[in-house]
PDB file of N, CA and C in Angstrom:
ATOM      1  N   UNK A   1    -116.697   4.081 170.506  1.00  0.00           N
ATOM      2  CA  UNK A   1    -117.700   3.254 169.871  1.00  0.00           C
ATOM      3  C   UNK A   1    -119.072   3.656 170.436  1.00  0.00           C
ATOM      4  N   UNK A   2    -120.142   3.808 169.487  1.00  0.00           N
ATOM      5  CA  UNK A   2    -121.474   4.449 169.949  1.00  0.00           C
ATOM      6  C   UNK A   2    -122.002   2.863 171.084  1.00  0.00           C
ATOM      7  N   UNK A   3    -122.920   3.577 171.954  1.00  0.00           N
ATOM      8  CA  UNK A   3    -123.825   2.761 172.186  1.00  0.00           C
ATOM      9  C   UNK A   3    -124.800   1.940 171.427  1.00  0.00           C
ATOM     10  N   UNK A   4    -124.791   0.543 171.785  1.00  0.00           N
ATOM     11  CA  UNK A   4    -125.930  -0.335 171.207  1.00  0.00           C
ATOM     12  C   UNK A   4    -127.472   0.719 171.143  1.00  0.00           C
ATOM     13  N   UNK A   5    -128.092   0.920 170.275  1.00  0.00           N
ATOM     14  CA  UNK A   5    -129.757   1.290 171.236  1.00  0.00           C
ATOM     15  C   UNK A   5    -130.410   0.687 171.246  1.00  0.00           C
ATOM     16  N   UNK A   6    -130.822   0.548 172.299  1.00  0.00           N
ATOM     17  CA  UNK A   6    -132.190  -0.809 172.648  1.00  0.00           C
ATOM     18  C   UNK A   6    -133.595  -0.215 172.293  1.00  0.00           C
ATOM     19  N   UNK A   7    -134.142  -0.929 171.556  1.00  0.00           N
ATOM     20  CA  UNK A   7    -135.276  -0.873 171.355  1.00  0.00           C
ATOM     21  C   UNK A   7    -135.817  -1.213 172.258  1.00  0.00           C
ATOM     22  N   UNK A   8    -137.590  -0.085 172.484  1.00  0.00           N
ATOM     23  CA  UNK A   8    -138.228  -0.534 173.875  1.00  0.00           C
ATOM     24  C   UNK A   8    -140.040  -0.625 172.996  1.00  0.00           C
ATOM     25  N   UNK A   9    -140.569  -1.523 173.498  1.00  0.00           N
ATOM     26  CA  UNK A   9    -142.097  -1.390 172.915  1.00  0.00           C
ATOM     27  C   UNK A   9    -142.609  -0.301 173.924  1.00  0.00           C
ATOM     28  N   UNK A  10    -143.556   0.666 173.427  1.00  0.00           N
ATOM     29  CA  UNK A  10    -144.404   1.849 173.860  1.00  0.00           C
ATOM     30  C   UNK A  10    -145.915   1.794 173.228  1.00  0.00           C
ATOM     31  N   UNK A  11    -146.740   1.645 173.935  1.00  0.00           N
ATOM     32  CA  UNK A  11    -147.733   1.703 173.559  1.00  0.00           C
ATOM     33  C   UNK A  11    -148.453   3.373 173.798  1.00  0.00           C
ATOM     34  N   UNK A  12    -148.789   4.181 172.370  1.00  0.00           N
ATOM     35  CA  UNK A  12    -148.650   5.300 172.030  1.00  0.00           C
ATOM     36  C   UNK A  12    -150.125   5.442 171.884  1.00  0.00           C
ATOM     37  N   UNK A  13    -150.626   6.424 173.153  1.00  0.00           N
ATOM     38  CA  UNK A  13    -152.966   6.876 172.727  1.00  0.00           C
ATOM     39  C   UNK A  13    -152.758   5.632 173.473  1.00  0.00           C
ATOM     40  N   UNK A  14    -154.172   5.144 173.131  1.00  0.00           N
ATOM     41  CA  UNK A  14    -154.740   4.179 173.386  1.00  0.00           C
ATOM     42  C   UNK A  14    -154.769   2.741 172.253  1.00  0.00           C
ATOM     43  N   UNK A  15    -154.850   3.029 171.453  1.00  0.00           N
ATOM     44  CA  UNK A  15    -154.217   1.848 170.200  1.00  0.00           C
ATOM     45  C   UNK A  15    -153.007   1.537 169.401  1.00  0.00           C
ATOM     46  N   UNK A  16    -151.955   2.231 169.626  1.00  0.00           N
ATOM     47  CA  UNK A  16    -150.786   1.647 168.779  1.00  0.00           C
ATOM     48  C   UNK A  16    -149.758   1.334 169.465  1.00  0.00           C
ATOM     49  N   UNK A  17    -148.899   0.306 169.084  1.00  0.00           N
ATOM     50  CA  UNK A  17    -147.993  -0.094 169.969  1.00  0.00           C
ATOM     51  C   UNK A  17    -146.327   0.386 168.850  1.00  0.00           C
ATOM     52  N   UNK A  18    -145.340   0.642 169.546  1.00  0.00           N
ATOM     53  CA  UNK A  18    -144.332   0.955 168.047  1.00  0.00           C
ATOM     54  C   UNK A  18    -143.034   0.453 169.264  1.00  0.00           C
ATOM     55  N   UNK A  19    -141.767   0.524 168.554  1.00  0.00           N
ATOM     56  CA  UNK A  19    -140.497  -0.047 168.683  1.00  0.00           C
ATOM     57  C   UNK A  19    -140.291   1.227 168.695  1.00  0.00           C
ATOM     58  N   UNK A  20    -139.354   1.530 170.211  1.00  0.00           N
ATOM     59  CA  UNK A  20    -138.719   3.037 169.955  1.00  0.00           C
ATOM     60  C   UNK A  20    -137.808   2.884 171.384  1.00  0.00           C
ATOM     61  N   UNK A  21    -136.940   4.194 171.223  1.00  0.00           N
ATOM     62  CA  UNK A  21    -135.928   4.132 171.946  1.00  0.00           C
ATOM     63  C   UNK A  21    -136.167   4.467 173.525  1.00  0.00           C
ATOM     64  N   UNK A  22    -136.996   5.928 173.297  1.00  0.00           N
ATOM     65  CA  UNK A  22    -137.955   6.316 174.228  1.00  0.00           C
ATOM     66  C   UNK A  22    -138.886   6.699 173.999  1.00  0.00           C
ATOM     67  N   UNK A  23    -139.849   7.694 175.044  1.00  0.00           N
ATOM     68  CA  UNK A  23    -141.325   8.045 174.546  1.00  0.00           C
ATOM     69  C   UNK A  23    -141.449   9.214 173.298  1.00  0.00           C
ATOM     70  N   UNK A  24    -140.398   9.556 173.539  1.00  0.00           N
ATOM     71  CA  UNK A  24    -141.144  10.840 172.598  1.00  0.00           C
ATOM     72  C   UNK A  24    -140.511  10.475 171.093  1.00  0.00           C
ATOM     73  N   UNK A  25    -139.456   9.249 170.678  1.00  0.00           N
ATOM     74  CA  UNK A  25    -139.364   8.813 169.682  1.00  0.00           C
ATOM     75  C   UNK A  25    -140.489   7.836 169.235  1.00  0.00           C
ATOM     76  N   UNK A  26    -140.722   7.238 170.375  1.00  0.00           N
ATOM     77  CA  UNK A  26    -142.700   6.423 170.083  1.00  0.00           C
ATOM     78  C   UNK A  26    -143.188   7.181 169.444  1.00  0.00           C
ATOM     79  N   UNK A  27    -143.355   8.197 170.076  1.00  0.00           N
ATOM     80  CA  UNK A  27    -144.379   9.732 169.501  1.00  0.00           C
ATOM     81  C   UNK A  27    -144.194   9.802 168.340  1.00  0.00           C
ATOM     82  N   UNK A  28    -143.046  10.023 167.558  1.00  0.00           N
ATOM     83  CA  UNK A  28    -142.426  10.633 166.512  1.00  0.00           C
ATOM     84  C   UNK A  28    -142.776   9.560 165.274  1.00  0.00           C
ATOM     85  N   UNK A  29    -142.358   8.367 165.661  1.00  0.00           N
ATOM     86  CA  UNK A  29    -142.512   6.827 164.819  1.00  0.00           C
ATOM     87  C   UNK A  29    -144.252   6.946 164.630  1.00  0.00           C
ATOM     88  N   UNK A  30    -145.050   7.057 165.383  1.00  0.00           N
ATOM     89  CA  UNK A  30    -146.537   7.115 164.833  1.00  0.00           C
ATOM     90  C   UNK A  30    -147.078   8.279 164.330  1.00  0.00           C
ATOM     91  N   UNK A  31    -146.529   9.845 164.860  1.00  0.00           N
ATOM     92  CA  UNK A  31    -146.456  10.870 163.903  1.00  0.00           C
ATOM     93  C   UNK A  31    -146.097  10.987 162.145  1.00  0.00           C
ATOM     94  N   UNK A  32    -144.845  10.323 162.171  1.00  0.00           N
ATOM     95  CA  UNK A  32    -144.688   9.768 160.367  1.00  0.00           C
ATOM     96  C   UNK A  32    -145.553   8.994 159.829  1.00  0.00           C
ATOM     97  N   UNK A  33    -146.050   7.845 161.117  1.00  0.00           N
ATOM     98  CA  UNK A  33    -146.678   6.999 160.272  1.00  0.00           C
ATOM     99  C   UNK A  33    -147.811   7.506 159.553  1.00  0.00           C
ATOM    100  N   UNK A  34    -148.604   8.180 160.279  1.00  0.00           N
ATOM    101  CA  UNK A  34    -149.983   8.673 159.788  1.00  0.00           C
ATOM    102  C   UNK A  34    -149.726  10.290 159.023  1.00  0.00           C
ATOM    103  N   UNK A  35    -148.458  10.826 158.764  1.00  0.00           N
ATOM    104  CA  UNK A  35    -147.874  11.486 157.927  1.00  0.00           C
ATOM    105  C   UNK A  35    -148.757  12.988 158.839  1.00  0.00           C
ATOM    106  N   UNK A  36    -148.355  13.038 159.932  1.00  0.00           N
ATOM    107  CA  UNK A  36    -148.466  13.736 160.925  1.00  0.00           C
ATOM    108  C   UNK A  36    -147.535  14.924 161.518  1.00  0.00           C
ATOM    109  N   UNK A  37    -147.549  15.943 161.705  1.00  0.00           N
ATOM    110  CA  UNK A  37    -146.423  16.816 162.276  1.00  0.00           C
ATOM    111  C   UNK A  37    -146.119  16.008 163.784  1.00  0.00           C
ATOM    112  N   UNK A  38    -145.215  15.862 164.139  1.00  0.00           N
ATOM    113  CA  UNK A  38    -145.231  14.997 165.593  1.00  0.00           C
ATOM    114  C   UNK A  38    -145.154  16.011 166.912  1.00  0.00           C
ATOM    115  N   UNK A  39    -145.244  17.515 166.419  1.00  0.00           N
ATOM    116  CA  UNK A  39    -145.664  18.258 167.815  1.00  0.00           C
ATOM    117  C   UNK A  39    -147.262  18.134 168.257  1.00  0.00           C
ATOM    118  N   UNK A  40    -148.573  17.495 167.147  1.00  0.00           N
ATOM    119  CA  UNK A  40    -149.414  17.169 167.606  1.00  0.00           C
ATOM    120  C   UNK A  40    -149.670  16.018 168.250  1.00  0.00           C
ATOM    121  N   UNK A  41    -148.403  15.064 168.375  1.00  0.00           N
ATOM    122  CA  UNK A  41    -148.603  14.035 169.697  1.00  0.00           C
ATOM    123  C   UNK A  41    -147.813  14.292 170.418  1.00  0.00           C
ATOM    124  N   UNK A  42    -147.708  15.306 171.045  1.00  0.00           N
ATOM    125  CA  UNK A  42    -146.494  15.963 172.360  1.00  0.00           C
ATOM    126  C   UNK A  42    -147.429  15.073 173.720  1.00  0.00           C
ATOM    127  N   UNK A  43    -148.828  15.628 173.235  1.00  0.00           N
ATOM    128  CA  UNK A  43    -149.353  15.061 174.862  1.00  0.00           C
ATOM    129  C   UNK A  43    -149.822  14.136 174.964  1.00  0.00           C
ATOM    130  N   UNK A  44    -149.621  13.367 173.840  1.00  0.00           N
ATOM    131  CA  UNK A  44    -150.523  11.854 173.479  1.00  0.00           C
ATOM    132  C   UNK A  44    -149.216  11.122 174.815  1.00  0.00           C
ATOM    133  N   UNK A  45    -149.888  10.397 175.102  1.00  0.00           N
ATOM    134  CA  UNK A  45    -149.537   9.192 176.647  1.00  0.00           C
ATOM    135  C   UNK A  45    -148.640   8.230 175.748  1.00  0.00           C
ATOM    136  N   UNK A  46    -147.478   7.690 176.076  1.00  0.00           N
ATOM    137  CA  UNK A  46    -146.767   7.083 175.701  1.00  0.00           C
ATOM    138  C   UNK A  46    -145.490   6.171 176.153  1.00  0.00           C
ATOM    139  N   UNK A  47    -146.378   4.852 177.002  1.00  0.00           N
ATOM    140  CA  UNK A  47    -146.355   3.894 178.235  1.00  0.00           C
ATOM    141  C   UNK A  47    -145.488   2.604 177.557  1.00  0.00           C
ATOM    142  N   UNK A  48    -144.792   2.669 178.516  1.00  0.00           N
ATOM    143  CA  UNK A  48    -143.885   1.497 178.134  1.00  0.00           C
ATOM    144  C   UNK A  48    -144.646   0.070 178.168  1.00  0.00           C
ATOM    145  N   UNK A  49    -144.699  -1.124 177.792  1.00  0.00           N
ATOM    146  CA  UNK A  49    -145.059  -1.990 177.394  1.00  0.00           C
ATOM    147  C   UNK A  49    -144.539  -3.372 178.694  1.00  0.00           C
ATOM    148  N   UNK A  50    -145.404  -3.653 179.388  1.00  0.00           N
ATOM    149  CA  UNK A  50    -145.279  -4.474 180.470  1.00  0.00           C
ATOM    150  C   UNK A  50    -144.893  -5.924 179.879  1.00  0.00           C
ATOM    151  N   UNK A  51    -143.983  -6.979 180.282  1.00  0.00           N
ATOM    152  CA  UNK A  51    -143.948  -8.492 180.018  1.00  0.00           C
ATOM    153  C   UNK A  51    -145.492  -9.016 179.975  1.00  0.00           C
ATOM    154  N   UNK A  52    -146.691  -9.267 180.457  1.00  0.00           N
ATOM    155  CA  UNK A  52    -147.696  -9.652 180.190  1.00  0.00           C
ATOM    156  C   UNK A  52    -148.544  -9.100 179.008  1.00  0.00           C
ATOM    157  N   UNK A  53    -148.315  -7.951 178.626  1.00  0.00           N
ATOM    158  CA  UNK A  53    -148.699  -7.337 177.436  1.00  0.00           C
ATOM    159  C   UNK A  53    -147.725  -7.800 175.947  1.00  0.00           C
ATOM    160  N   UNK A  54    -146.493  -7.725 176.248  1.00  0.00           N
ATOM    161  CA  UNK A  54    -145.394  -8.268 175.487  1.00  0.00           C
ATOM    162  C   UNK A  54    -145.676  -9.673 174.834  1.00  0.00           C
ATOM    163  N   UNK A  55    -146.186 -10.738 175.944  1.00  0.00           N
ATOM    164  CA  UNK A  55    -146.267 -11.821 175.616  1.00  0.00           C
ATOM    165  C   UNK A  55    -147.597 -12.154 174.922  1.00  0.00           C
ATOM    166  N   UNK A  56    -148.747 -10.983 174.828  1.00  0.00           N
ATOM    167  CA  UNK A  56    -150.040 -11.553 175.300  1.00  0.00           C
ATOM    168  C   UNK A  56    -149.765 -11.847 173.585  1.00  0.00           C
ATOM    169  N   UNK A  57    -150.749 -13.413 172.792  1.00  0.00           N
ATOM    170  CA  UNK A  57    -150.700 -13.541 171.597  1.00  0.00           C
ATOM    171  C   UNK A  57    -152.252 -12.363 171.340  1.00  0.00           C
ATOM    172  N   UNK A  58    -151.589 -12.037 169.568  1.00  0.00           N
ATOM    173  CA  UNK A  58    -152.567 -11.232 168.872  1.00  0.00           C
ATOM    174  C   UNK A  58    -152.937 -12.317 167.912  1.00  0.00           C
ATOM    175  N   UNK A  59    -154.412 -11.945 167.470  1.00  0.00           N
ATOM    176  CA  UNK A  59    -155.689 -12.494 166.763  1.00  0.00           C
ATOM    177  C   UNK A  59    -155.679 -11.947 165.673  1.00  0.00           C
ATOM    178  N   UNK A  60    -156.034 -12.337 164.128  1.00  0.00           N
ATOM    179  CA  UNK A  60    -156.329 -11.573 163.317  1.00  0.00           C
ATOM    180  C   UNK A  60    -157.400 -11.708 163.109  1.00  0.00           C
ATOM    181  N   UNK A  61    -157.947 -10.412 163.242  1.00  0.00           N
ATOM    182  CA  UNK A  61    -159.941  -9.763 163.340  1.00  0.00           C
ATOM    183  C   UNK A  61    -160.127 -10.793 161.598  1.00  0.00           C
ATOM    184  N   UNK A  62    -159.151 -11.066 160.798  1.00  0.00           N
ATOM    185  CA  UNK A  62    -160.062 -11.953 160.024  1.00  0.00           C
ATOM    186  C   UNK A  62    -160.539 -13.271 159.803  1.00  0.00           C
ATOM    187  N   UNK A  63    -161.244 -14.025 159.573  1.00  0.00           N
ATOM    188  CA  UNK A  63    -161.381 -15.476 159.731  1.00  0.00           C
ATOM    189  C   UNK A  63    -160.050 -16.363 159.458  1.00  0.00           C
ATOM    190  N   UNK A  64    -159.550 -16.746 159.428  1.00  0.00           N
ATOM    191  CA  UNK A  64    -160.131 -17.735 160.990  1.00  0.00           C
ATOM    192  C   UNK A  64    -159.734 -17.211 161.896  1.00  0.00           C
ATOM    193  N   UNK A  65    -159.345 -15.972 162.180  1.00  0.00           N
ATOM    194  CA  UNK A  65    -158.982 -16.162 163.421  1.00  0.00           C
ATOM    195  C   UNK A  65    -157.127 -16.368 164.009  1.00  0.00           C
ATOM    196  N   UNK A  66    -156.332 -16.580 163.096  1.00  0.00           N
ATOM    197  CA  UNK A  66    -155.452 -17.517 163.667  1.00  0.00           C
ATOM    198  C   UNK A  66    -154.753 -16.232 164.349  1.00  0.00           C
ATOM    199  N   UNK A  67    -153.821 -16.947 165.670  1.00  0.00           N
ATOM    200  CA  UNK A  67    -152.785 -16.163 165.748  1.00  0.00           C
ATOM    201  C   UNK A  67    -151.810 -15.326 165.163  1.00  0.00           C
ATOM    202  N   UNK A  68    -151.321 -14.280 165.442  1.00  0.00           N
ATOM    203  CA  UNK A  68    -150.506 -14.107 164.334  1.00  0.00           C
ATOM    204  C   UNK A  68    -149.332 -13.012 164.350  1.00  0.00           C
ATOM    205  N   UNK A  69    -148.615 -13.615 166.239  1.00  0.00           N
ATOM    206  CA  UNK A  69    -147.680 -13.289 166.640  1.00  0.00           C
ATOM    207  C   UNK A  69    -148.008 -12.589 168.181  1.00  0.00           C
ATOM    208  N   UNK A  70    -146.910 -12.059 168.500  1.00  0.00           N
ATOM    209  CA  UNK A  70    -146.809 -11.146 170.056  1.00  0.00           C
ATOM    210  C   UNK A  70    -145.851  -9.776 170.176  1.00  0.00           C
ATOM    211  N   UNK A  71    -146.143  -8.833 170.441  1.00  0.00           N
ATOM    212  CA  UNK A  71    -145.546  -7.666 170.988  1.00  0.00           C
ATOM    213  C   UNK A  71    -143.746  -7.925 171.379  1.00  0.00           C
ATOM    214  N   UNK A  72    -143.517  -8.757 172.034  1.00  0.00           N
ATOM    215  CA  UNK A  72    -142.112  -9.419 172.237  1.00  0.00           C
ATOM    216  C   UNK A  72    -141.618  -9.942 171.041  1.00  0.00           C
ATOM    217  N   UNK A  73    -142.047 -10.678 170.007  1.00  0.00           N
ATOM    218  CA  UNK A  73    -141.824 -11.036 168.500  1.00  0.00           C
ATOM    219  C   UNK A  73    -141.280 -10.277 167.694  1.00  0.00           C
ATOM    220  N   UNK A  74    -142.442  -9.440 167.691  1.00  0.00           N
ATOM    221  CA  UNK A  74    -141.977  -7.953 166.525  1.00  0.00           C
ATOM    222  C   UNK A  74    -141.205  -7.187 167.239  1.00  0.00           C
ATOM    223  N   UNK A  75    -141.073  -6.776 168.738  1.00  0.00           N
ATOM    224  CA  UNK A  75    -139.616  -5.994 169.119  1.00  0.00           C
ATOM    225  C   UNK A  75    -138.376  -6.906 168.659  1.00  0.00           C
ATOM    226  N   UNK A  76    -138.392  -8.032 168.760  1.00  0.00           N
ATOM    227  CA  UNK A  76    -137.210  -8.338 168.482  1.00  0.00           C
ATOM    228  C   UNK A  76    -136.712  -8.894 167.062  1.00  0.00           C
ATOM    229  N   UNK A  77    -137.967  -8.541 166.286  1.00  0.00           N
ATOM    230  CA  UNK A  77    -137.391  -8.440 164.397  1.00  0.00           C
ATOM    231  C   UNK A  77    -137.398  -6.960 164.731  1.00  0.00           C
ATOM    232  N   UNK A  78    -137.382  -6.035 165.056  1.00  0.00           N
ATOM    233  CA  UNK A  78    -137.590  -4.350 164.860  1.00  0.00           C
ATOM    234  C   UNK A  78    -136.118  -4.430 164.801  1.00  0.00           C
ATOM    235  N   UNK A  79    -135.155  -3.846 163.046  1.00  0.00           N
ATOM    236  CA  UNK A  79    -134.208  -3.341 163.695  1.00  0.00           C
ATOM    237  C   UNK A  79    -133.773  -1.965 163.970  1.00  0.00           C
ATOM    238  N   UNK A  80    -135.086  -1.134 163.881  1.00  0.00           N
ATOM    239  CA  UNK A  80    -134.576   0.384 164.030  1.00  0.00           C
ATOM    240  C   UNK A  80    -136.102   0.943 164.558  1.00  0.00           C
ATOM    241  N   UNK A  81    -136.844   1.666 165.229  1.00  0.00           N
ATOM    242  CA  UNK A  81    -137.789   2.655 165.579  1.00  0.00           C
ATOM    243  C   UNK A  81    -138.438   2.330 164.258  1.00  0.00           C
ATOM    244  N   UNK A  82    -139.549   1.764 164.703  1.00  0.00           N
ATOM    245  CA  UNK A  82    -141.141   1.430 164.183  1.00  0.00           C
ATOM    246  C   UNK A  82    -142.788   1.187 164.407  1.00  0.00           C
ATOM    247  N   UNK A  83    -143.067   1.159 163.786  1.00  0.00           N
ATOM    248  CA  UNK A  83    -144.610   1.066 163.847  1.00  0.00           C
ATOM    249  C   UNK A  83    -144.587  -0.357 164.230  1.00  0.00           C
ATOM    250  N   UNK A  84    -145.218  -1.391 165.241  1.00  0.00           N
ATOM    251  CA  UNK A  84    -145.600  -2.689 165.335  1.00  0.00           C
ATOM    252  C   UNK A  84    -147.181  -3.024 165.292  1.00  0.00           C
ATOM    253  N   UNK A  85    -147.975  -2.842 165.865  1.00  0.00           N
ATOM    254  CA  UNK A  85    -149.513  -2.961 165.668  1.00  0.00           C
ATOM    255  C   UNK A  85    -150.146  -2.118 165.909  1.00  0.00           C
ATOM    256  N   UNK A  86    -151.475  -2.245 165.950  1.00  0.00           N
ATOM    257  CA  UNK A  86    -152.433  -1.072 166.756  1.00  0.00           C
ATOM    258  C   UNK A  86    -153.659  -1.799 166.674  1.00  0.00           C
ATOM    259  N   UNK A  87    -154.626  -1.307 167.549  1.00  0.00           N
ATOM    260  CA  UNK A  87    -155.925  -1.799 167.053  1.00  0.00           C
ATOM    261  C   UNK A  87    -156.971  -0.397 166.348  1.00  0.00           C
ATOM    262  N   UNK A  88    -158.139  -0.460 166.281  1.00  0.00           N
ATOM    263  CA  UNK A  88    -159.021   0.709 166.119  1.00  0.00           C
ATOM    264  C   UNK A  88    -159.810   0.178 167.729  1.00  0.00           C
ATOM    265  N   UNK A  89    -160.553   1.744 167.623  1.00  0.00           N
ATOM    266  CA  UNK A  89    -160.906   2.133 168.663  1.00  0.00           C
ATOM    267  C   UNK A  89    -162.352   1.925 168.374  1.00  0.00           C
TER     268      UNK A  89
END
């Protein structure tokens, strides 16, 4: 019987956060997204996601304002290697 795979949050550069198994599938999940070859994020930094970051609530930049979830939330609706947020830079 295969192993379960655990999804891990990675925060990929400096703005995107994605659901992945390890780093270089992070890599790969934001390479598709932006319809990217994913050997051009070989050296992009791709940091696992601390409990205080996990928990911290996100804002939506539009009025009002409201909350509109956490990093720990969307890993655990993720059921396969994905894109979860990002900001711009």
């Amino acid at each position: 019987m295969p192993e379960e795979t655990v999804l891990k949050c990675y925060q990929v550069g400096d703005f995107d956060y994605v659901a992945a198994t390890n780093e270089d599938e992070a890599r790969k999940v934001l390479a598709e997204m932006n319809g990217d070859d994913p050997t051009e994020y070989a050296d992009w930094d791709a940091d696992l996601v601390g409990d205080a970051k996990l928990d911290k609530k996100w804002v939506d930049e539009d009025p009002p304002h409201s909350e509109c979830g956490c990093l720990r939330q969307w890993l655990a609706e993720a059921t396969k290697p994905t894109y979860l947020i990002g900001t711009e830079g």
